[in-house]
C-alpha atoms as a PDB file:
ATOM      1  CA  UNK A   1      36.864  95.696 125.789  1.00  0.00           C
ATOM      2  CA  UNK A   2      40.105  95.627 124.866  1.00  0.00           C
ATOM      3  CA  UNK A   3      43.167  94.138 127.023  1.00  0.00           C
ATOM      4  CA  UNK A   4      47.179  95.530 126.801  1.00  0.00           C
ATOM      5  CA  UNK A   5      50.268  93.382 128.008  1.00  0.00           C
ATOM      6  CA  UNK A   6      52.395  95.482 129.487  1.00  0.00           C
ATOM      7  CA  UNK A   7      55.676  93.644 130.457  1.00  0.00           C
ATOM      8  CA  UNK A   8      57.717  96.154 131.887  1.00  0.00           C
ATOM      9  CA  UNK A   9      54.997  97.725 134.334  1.00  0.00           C
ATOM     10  CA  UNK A  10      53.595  93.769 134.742  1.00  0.00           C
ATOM     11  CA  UNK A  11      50.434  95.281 134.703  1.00  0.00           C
ATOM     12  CA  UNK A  12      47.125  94.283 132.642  1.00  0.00           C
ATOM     13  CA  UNK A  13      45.358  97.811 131.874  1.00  0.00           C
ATOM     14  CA  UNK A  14      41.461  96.983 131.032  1.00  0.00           C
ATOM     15  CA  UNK A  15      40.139  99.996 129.039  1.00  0.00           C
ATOM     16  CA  UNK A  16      36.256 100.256 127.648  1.00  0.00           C
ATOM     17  CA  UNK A  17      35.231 101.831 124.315  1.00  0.00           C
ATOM     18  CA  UNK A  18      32.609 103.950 124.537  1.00  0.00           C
ATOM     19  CA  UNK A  19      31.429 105.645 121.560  1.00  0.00           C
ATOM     20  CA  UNK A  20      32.071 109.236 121.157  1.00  0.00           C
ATOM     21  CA  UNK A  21      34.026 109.151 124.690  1.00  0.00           C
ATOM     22  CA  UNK A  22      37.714 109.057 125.042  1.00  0.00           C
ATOM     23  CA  UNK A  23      39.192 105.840 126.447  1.00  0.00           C
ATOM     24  CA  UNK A  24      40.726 105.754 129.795  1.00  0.00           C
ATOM     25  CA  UNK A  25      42.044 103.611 132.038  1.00  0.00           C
ATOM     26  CA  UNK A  26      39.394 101.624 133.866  1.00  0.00           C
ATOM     27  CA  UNK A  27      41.071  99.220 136.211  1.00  0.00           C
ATOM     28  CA  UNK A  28      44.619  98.201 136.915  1.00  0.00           C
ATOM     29  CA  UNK A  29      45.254  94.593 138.342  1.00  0.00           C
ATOM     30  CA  UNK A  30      48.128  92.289 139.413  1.00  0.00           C
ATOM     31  CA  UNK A  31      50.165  90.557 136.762  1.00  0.00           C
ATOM     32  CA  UNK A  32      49.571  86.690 137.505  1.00  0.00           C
ATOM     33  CA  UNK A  33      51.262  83.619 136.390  1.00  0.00           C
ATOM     34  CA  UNK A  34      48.244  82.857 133.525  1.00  0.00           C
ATOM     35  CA  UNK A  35      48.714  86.632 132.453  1.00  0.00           C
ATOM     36  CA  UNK A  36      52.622  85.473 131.610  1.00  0.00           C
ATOM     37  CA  UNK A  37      51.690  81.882 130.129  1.00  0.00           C
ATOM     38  CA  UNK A  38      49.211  84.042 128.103  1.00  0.00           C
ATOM     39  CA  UNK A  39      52.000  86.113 126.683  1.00  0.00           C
ATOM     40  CA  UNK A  40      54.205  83.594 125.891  1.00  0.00           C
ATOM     41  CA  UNK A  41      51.807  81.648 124.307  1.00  0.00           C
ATOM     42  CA  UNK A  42      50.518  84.809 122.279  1.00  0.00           C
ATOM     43  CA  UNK A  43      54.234  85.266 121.661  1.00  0.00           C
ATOM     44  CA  UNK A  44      55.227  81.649 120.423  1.00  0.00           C
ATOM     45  CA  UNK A  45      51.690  81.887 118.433  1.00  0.00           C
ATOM     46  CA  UNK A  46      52.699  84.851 116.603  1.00  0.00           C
ATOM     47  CA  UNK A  47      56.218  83.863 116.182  1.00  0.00           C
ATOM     48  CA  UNK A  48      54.959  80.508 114.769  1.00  0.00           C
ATOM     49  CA  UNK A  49      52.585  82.655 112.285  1.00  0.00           C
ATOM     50  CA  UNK A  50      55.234  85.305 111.184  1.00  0.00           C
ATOM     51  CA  UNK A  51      57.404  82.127 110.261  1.00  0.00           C
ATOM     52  CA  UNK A  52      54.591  80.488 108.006  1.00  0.00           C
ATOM     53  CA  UNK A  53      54.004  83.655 106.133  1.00  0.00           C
ATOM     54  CA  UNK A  54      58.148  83.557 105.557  1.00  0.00           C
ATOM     55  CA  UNK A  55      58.074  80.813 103.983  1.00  0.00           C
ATOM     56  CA  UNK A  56      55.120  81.083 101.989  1.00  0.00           C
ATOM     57  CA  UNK A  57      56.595  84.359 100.869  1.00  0.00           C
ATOM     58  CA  UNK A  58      59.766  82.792 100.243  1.00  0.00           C
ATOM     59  CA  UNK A  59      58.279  80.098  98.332  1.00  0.00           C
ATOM     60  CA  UNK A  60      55.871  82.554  96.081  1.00  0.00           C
ATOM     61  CA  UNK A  61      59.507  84.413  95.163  1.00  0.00           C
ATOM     62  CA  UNK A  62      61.005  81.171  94.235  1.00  0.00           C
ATOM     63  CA  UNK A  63      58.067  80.104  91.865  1.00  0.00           C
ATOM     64  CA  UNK A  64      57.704  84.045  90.656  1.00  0.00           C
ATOM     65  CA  UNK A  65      61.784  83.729  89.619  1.00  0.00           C
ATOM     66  CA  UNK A  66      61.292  80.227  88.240  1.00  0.00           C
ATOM     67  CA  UNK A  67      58.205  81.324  85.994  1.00  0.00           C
ATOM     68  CA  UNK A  68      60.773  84.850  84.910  1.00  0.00           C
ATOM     69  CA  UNK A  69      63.354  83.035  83.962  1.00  0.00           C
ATOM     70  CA  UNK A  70      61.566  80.598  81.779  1.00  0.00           C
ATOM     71  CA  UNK A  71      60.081  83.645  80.089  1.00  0.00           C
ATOM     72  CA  UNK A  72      63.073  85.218  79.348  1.00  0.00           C
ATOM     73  CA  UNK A  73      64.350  82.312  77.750  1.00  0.00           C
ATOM     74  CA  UNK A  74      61.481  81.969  75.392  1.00  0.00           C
ATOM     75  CA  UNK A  75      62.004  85.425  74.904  1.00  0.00           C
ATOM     76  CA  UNK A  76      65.684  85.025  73.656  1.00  0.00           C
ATOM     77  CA  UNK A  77      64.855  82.836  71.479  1.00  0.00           C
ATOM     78  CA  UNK A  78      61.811  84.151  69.903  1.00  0.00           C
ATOM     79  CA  UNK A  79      64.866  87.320  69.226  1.00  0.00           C
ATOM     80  CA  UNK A  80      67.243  84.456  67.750  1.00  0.00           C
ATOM     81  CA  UNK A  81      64.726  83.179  65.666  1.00  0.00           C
ATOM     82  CA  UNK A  82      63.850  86.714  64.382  1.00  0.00           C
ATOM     83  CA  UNK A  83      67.260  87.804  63.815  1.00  0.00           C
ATOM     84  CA  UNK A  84      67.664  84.578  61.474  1.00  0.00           C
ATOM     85  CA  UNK A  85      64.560  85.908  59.923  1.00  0.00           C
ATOM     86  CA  UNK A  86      66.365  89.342  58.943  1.00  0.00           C
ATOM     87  CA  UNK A  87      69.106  88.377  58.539  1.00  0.00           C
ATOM     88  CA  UNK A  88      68.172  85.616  55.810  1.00  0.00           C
ATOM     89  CA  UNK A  89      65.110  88.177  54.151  1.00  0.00           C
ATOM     90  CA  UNK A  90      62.851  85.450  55.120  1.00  0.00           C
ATOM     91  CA  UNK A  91      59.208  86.891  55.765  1.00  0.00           C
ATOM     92  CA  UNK A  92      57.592  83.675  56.532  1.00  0.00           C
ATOM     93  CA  UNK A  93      58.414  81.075  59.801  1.00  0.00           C
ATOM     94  CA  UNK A  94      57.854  78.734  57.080  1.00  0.00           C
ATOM     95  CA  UNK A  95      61.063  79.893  55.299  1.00  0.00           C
ATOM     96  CA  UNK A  96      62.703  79.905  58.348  1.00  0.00           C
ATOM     97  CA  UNK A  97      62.269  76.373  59.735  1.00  0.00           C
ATOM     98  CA  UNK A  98      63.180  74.785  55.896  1.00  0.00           C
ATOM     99  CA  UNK A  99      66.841  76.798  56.795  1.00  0.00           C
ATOM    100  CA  UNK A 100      66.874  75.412  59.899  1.00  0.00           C
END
């Protein structure tokens, strides 16, 4: 059984699944007072949830950008340190570091 909020109409439609029948309408009913505390609670609910997966998110980007730009830097410098290399015909990291 499945239950939709309809604010506009203030109307709670109750529809049944049945299988291999088409759902209908089954019964239509007053909106109350606890059918509007159950929306807003629903609503505040989600809101609350949509706002903990933000930050998560948000947090997740900030480690995923912190983790990128410590391995571009190692990255740069692994290209620094082989452009000495070249540059100074060493073939060994050996050679390089007694340079250095």
């Amino acid at each position: 059984m499945f239950v939709f909020c309809n604010n506009l109409a203030k109307k709670v439609h109750v529809v049944e699944e049945k299988p291999g029948k088409q759902t209908a309408p089954v019964a239509v009913k007053k909106w109350t007072k606890e059918d509007e505390a159950a929306c807003k609670i629903q609503k505040y609910i989600r809101r609350f949830l949509a706002r903990r997966q933000l930050a998560r998110r948000k947090r997740e980007r900030a480690d995923y950008e912190k983790l990128m730009d410590k391995l571009e830097k190692e990255v740069l410098l692994l290209i620094i340190i082989a452009t000495i290399l070249l540059s100074c015909h060493m073939t060994t990291l050996l050679d390089a570091i007694v340079v250095l």
